[in-house]
N, C-alpha and C. Protein backbone atom coordinates (compact mmCIF):
# COMPACT_ATOMS: atom_id res chain seq x y z
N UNK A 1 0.84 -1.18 0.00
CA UNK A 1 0.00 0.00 0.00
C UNK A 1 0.88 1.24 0.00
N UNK A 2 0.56 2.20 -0.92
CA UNK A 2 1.33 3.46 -0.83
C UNK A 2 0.99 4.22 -0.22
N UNK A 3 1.44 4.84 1.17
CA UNK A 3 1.25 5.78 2.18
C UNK A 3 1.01 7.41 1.08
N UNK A 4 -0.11 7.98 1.50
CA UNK A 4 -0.43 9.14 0.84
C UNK A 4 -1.03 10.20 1.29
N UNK A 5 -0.30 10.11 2.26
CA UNK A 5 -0.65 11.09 3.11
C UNK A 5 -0.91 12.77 3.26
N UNK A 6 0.09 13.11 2.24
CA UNK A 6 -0.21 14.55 1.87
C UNK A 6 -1.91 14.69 1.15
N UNK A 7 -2.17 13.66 0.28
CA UNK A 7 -3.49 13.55 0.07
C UNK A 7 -4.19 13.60 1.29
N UNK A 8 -4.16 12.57 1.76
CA UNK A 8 -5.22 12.39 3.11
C UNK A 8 -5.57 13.44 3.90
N UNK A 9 -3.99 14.33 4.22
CA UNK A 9 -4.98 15.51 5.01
C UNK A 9 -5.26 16.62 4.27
N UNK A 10 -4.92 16.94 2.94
CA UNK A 10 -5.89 17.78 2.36
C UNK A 10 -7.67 17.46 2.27
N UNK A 11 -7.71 16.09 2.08
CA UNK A 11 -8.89 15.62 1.85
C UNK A 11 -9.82 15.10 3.54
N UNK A 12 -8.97 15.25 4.68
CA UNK A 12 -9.40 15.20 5.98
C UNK A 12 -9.49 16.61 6.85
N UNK A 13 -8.57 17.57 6.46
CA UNK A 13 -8.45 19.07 7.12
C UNK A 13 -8.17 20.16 6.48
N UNK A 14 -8.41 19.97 4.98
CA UNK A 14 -8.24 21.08 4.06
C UNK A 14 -9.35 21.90 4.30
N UNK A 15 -9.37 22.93 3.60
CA UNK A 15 -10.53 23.96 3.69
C UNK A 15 -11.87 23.23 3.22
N UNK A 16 -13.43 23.30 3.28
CA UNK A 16 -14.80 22.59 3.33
C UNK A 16 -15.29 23.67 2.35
N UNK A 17 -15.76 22.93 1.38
CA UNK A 17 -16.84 23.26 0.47
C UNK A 17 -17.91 23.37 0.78
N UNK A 18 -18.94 24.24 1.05
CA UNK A 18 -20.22 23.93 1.39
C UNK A 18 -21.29 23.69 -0.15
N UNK A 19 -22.26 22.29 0.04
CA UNK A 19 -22.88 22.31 -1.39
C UNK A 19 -24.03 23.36 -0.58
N UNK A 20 -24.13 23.78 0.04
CA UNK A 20 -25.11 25.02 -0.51
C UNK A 20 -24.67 26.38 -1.10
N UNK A 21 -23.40 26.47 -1.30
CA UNK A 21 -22.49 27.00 -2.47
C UNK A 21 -22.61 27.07 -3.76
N UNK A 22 -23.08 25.19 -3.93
CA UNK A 22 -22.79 24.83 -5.12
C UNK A 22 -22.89 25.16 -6.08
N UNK A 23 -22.36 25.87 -7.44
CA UNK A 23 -21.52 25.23 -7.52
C UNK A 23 -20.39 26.26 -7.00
N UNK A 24 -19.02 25.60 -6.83
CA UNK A 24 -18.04 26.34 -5.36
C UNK A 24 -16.79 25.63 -5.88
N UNK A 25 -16.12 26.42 -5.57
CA UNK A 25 -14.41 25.80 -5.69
C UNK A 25 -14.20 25.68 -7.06
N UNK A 26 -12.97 25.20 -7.35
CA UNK A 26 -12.59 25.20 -8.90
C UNK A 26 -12.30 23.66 -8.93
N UNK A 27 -13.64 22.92 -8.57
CA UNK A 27 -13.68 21.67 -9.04
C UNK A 27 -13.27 21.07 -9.96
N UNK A 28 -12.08 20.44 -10.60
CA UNK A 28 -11.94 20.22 -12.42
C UNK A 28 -12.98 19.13 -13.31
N UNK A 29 -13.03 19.31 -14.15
CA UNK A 29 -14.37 18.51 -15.04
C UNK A 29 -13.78 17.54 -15.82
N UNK A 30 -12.48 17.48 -15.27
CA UNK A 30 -11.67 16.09 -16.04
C UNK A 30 -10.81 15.55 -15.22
N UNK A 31 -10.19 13.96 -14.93
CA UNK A 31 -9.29 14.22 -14.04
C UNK A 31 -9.80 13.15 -13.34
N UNK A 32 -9.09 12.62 -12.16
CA UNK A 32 -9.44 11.81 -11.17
C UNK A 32 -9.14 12.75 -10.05
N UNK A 33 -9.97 12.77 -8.96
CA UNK A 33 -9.83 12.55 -7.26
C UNK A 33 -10.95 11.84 -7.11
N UNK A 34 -10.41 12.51 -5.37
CA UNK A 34 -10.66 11.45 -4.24
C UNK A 34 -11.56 12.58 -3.26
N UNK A 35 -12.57 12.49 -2.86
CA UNK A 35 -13.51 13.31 -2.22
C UNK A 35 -13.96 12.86 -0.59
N UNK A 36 -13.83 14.06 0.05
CA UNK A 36 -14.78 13.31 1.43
C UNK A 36 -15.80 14.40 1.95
N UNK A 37 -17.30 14.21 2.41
CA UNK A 37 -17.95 14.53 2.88
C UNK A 37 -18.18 14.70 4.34
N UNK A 38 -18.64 16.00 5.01
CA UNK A 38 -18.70 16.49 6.24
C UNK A 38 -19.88 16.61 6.39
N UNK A 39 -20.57 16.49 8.00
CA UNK A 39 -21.62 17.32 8.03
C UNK A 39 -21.41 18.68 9.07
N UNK A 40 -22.12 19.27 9.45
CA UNK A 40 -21.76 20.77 9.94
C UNK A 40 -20.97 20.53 11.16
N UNK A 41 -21.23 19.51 11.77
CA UNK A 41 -20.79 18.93 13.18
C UNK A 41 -19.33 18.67 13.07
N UNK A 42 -18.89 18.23 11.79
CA UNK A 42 -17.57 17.82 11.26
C UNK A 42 -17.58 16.31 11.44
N UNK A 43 -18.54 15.57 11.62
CA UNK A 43 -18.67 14.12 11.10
C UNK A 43 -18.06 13.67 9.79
N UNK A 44 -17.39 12.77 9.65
CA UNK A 44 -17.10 11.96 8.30
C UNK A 44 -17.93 10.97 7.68
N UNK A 45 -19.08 11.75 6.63
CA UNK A 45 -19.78 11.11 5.61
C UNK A 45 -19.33 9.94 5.03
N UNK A 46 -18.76 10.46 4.03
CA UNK A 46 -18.68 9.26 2.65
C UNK A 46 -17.57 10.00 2.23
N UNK A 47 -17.13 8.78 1.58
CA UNK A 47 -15.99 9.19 0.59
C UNK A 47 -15.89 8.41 -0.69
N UNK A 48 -15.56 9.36 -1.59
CA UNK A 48 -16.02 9.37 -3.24
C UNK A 48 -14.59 9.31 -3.83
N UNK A 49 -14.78 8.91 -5.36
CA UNK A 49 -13.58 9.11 -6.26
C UNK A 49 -14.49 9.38 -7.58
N UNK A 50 -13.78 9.80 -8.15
CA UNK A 50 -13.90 10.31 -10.06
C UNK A 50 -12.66 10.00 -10.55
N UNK A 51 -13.40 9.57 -11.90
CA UNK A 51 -12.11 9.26 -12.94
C UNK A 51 -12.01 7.98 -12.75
N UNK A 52 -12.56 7.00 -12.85
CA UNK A 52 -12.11 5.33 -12.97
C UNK A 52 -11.83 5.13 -14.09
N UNK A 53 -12.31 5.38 -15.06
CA UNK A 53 -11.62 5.55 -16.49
C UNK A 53 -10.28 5.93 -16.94
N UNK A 54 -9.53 7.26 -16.01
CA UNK A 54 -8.89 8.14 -16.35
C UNK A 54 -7.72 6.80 -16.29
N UNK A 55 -6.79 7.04 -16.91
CA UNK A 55 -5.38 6.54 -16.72
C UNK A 55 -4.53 7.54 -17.53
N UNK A 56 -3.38 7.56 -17.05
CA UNK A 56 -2.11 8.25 -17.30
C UNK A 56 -2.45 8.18 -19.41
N UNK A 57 -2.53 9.37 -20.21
CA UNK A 57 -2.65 9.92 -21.62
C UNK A 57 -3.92 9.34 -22.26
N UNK A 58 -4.86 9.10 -21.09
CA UNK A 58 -6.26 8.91 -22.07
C UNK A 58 -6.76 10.22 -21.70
N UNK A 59 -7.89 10.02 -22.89
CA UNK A 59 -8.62 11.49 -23.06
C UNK A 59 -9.58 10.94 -22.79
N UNK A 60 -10.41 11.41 -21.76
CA UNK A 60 -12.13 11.22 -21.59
C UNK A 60 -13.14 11.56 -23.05
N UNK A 61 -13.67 10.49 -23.08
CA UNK A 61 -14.63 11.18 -23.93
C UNK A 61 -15.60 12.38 -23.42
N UNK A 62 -16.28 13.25 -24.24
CA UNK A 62 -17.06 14.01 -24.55
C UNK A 62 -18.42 13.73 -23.62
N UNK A 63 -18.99 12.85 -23.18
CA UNK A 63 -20.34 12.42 -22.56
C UNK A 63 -19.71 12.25 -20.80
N UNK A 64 -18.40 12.00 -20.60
CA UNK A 64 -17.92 12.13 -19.42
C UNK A 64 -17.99 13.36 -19.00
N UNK A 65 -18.61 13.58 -17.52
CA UNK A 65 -18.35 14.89 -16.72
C UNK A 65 -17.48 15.16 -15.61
N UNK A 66 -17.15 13.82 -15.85
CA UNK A 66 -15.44 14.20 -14.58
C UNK A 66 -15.87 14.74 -12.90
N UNK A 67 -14.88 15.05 -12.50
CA UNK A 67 -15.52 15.53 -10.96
C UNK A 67 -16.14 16.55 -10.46
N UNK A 68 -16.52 16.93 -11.98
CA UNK A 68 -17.40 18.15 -11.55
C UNK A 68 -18.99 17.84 -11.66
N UNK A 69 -19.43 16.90 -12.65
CA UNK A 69 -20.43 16.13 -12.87
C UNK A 69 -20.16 15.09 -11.31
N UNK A 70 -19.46 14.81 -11.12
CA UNK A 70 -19.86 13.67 -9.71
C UNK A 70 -20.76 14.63 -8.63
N UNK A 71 -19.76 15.76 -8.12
CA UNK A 71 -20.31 16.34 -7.13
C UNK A 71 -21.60 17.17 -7.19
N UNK A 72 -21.67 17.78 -8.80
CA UNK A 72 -23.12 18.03 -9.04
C UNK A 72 -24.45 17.07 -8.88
N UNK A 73 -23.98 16.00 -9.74
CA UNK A 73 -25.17 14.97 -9.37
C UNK A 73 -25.27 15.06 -7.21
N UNK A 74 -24.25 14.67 -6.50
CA UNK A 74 -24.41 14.85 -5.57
C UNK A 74 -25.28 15.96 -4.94
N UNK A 75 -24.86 17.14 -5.24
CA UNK A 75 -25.58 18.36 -4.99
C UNK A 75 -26.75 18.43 -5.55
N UNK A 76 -27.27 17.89 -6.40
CA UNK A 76 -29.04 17.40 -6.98
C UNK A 76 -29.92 16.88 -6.27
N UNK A 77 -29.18 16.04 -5.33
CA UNK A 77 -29.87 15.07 -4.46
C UNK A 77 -30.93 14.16 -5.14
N UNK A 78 -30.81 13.62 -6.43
CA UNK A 78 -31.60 13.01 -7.03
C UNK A 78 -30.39 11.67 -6.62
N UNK A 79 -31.92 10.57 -6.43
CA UNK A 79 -31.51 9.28 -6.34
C UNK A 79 -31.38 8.44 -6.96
N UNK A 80 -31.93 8.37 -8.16
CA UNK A 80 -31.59 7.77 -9.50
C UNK A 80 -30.20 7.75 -9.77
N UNK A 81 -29.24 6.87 -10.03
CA UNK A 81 -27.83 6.55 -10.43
C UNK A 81 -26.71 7.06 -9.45
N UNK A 82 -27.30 7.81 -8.04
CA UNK A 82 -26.14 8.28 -7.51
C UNK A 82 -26.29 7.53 -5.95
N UNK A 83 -24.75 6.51 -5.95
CA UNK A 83 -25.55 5.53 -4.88
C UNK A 83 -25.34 6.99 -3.26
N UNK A 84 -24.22 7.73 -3.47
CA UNK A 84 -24.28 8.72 -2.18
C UNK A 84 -26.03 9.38 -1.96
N UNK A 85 -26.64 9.72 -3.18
CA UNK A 85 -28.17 10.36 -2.81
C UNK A 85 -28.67 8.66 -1.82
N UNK A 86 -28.62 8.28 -2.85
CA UNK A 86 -29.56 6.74 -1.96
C UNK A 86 -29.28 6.58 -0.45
N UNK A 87 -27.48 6.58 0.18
CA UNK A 87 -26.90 6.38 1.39
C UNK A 87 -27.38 7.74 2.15
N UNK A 88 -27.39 8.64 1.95
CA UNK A 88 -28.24 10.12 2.29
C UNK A 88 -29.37 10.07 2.40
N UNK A 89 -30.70 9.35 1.48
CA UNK A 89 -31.86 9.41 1.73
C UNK A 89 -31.84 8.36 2.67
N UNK A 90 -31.42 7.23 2.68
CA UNK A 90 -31.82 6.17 3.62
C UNK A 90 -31.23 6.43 4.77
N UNK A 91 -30.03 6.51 5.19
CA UNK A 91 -29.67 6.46 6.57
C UNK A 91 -29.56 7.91 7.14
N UNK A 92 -30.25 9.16 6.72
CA UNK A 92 -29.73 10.29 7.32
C UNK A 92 -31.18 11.21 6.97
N UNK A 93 -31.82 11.42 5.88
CA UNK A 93 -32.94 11.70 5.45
C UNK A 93 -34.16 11.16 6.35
N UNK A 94 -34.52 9.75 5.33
CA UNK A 94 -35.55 9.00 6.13
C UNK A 94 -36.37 9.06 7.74
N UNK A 95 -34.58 8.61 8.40
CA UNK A 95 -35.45 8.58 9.61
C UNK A 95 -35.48 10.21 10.17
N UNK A 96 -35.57 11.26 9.92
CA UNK A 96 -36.20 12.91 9.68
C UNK A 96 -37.20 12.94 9.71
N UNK A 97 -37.83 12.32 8.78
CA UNK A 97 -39.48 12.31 8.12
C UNK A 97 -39.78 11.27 8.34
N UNK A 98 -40.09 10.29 9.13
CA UNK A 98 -40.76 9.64 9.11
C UNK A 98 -42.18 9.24 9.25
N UNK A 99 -42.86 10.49 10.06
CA UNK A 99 -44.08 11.20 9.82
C UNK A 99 -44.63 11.90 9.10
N UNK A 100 -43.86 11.50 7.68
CA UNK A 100 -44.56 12.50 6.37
C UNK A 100 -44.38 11.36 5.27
N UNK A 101 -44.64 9.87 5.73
CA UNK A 101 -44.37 8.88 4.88
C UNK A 101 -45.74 8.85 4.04
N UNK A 102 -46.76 9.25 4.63
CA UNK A 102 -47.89 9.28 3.95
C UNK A 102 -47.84 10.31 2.73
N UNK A 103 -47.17 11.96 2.86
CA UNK A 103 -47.65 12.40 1.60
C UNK A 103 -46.20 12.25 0.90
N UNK A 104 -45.33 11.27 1.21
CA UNK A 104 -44.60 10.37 0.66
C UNK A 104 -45.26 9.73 -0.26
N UNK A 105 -45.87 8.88 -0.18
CA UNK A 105 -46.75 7.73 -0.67
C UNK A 105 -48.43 8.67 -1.92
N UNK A 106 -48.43 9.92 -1.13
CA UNK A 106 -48.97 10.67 -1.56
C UNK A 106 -48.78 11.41 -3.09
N UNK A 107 -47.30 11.08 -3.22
CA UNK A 107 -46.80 12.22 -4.38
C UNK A 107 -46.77 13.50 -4.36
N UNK A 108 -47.03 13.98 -2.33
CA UNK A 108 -47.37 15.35 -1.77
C UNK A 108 -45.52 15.63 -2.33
N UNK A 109 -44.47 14.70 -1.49
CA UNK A 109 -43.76 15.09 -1.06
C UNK A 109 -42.69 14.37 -1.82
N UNK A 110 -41.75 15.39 -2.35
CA UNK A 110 -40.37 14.49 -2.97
C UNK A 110 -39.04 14.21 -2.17
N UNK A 111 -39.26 12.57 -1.95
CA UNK A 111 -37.42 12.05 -1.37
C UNK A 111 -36.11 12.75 -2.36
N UNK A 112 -35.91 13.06 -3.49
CA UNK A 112 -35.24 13.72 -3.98
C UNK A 112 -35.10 15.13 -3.60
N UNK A 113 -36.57 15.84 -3.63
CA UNK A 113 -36.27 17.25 -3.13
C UNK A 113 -36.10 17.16 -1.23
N UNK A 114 -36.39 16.39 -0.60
CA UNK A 114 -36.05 16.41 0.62
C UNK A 114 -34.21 16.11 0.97
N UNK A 115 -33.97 15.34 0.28
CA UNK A 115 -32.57 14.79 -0.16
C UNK A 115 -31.50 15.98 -0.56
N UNK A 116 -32.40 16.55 -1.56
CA UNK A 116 -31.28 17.76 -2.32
C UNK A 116 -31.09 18.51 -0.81
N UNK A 117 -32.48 19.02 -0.25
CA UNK A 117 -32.44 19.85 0.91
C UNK A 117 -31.32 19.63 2.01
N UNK A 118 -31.21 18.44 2.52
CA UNK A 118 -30.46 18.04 3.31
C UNK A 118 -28.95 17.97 2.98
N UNK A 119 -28.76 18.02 1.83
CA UNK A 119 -27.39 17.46 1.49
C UNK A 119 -27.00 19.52 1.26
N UNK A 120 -27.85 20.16 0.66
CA UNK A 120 -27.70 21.74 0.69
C UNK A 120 -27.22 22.27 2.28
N UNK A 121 -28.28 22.09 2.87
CA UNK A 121 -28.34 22.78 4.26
C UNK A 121 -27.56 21.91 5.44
N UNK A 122 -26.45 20.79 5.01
CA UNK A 122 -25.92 19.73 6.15
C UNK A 122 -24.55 19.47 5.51
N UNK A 123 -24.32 19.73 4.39
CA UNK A 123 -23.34 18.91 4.11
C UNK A 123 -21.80 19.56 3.32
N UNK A 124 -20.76 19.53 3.57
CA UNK A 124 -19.65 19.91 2.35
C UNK A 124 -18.70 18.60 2.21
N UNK A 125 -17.42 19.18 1.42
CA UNK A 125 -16.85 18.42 0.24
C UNK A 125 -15.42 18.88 0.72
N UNK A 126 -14.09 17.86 0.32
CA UNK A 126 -13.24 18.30 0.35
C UNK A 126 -12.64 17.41 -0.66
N UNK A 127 -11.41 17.94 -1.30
CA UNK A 127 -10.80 16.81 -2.39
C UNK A 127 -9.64 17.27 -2.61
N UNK A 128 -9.13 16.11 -3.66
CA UNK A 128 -7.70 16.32 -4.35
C UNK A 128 -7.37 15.61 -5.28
N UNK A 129 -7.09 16.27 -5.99
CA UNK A 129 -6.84 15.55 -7.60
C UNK A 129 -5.66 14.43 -7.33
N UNK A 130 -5.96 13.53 -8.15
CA UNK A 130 -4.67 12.40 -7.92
C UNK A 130 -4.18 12.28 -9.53
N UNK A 131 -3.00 11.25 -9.47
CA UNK A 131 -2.81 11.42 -10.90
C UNK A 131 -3.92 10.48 -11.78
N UNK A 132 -4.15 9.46 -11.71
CA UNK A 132 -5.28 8.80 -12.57
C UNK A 132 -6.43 8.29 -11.89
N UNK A 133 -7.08 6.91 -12.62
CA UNK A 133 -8.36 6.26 -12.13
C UNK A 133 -7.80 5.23 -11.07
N UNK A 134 -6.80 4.62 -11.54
CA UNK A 134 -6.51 3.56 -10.59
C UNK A 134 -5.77 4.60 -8.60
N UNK A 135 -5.30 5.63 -8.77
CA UNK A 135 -4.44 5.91 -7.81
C UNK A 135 -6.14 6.48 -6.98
N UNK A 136 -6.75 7.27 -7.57
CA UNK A 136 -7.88 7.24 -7.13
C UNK A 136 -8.76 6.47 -6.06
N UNK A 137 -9.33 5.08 -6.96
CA UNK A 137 -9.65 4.02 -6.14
C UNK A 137 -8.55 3.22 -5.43
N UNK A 138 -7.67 3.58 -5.19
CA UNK A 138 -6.41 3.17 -4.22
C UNK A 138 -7.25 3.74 -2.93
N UNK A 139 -6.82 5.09 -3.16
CA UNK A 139 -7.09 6.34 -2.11
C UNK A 139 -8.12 5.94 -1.79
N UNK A 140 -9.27 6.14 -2.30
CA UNK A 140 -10.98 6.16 -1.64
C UNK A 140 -10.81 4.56 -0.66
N UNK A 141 -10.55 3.70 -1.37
CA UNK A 141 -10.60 2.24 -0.97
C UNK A 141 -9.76 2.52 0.59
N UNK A 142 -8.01 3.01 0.77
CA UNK A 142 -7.81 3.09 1.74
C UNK A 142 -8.40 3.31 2.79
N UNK A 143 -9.09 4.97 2.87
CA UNK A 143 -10.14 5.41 3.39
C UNK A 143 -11.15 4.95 4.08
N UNK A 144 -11.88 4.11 2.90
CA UNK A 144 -12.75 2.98 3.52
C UNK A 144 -12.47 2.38 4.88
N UNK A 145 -11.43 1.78 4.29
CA UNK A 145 -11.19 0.75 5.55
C UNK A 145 -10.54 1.49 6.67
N UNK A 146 -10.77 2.62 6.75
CA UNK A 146 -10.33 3.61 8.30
C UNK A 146 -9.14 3.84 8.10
N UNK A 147 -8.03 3.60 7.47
CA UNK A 147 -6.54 3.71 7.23
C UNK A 147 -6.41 5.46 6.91
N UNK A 148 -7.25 6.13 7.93
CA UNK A 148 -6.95 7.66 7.97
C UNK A 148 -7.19 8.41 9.47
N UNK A 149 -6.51 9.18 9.98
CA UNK A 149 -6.87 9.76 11.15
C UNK A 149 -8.38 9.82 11.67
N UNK A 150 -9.01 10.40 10.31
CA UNK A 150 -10.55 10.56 10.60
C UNK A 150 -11.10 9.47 10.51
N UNK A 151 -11.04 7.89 10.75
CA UNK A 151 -11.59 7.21 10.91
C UNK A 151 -12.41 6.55 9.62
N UNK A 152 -13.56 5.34 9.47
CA UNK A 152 -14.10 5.27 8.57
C UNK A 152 -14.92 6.24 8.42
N UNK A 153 -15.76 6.13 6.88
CA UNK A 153 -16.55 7.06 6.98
C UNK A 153 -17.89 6.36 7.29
N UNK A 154 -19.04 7.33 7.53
CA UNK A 154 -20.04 6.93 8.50
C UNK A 154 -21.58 5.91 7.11
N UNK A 155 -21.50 6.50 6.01
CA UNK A 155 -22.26 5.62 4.96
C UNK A 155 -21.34 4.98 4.07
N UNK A 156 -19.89 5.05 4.25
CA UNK A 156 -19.47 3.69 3.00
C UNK A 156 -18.20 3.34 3.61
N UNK A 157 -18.11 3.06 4.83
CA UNK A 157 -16.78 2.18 5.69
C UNK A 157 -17.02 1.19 4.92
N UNK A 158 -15.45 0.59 5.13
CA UNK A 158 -15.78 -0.99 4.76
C UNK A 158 -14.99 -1.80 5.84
């Protein structure tokens, strides 16, 4: 395992993005990092990567949005294709409302727009570009498994 640590604490004690910013920072739209999520308390969310594709002189295609498309979809709070909305609506959302499951069920009330809300008004971002896709899921994977000061993270330890 390659110790990477200058990563780690940019991405554990660097300066916090807030997504009710969004969009914020000079996120790049090509590229691989490695991302971690806060909530206001300074809890450790989740932690993300972009760029699994990327390797050292490929060019992304054109339909790729790189890490600027990751953290947007994030900041949408739509649950369709983004498994962080899903880990957000279920374990941090949900039990919130659980007395509004009816105009849930109703079509009163949207888990996406309740989702976007929460992830707006609770949550930021911190990152760092790595060199490709593979050094990427190195990093995030480390992470996982707690191999960082800040511990695992609280929806995708492993």
């Amino acid at each position: 395992m390659i110790c990477r640590m200058d990563e780690i604490e940019k991405i554990t004690q660097g300066p916090i993005q807030w997504f009710r910013d969004w969009p914020v920072g000079d996120v790049p739209r090509s590229g691989a990092l490695v991302y971690t999520i806060w909530d206001l308390e300074g809890s450790f969310i989740y932690v993300g990567m972009s760029g699994r594709v990327m390797q050292k002189g490929h060019k992304p295609s054109r339909t790729v949005q790189g890490p600027w498309g990751r953290l947007n979809s994030h900041a949408g709070g739509r649950r369709s294709g983004d498994q962080f909305c899903v880990y957000v609506c279920d374990r941090l959302v949900l039990p919130r409302i659980h007395n509004h499951l009816q105009e849930i069920a109703d079509g009163e009330l949207s888990l996406d727009a309740v989702t976007k809300d929460f992830i707006r008004e609770n949550l930021g971002f911190r990152w760092v570009e790595v060199e490709d896709g593979q050094a990427a899921l190195d990093l995030e994977r480390q992470i996982q498994r707690g191999d960082a000061p800040c511990g695992k993270p609280f929806l995708n330890g492993v």
